[in-house]
Protein backbone atom coordinates (compact mmCIF):
# COMPACT_ATOMS: atom_id res chain seq x y z
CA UNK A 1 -38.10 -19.12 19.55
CA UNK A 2 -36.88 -16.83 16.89
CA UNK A 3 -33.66 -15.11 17.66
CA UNK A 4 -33.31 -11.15 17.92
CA UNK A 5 -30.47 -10.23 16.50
CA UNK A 6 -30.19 -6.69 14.77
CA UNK A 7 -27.47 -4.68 13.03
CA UNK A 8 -27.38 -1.87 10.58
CA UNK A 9 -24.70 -1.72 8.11
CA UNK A 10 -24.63 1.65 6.40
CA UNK A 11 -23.16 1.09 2.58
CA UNK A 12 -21.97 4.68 2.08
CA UNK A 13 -19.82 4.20 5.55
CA UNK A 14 -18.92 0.62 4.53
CA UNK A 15 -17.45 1.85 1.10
CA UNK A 16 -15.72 5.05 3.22
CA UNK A 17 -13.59 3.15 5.09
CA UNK A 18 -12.71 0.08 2.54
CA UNK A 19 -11.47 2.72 0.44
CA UNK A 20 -9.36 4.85 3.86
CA UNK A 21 -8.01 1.46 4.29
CA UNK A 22 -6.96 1.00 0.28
CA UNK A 23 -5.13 4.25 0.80
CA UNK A 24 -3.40 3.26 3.62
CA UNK A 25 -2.82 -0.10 2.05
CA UNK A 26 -1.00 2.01 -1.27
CA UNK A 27 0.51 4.65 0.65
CA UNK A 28 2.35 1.07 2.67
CA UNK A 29 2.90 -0.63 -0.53
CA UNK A 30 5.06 2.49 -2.19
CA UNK A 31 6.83 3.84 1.20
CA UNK A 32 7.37 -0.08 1.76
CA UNK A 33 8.94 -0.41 -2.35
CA UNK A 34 11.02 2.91 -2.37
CA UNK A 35 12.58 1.30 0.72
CA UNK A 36 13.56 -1.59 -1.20
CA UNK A 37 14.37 -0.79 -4.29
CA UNK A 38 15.26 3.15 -3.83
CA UNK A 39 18.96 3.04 -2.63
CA UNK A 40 19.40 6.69 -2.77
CA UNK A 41 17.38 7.38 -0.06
CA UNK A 42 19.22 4.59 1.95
CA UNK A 43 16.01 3.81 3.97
CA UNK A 44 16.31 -0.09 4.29
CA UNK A 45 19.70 0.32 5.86
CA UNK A 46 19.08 3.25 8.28
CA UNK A 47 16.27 2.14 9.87
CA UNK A 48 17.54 -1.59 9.58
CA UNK A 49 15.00 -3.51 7.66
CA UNK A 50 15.43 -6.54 6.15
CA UNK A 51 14.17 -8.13 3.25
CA UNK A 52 11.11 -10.05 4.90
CA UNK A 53 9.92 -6.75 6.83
CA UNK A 54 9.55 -4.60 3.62
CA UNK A 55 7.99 -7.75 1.53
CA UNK A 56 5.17 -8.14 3.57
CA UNK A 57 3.79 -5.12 2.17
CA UNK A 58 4.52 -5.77 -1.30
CA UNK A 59 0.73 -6.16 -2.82
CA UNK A 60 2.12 -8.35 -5.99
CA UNK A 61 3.34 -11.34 -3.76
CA UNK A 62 0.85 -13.52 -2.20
CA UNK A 63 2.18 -14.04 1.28
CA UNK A 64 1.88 -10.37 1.80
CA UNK A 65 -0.58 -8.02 4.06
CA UNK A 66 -2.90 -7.35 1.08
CA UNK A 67 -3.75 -11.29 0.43
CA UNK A 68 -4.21 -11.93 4.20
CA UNK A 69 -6.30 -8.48 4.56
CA UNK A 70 -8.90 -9.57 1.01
CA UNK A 71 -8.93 -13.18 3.01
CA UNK A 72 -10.49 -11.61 5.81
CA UNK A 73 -13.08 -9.26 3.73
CA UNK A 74 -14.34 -12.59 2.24
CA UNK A 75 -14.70 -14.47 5.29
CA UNK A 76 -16.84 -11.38 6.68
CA UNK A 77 -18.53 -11.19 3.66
CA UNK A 78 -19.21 -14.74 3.85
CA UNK A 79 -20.65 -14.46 7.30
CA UNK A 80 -22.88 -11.36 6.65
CA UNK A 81 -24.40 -13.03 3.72
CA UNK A 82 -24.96 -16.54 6.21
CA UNK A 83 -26.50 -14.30 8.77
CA UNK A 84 -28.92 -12.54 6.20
CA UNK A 85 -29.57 -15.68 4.28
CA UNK A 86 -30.84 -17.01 8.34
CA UNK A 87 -32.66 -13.86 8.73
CA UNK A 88 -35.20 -14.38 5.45
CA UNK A 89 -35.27 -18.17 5.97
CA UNK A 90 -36.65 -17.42 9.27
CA UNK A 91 -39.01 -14.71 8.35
CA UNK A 92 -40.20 -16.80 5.77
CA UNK A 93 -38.60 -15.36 3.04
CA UNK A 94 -37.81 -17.18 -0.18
């Protein structure tokens, strides 16, 4: 019994929102860095954030949203490409 299973991905609205979620991702990393390291605008200590809170969006260290974010767009990746390499093995495809 073959399985049915069918999706669609559309590249054009794949690419869209990888790169809404890159802008997001920048717009993060520099609101995230002027908190830090801008003390004239004395956002760290007004809104009370410590050190940890702001690093996590700092894309240049690895423990930070950006690694953990490209870790998951591999594994899906990863998956997509299993499911498709199932697909043409089944059909018969080399």
């Amino acid at each position: 019994m073959k399985p049915s299973v069918s999706y669609s991905l559309q590249p054009e609205r794949v690419a869209t929102n990888l790169l809404i979620i890159l802008c997001v991702l920048l717009i993060v990393h520099i609101a995230a860095m002027q908190a830090n390291y801008n003390e004239a605008l004395g956002l760290k200590e007004r809104l009370g954030f410590s050190y940890w809170h702001i690093m996590f969006f700092d894309l240049d260290e690895e423990e930070s949203f950006g690694t953990w974010y490209n870790s998951g767009l591999l594994f899906w990746t990863a998956l997509l490409l299993y499911h498709q390499s199932k697909r043409l093995s089944l059909r018969g495809d080399p």
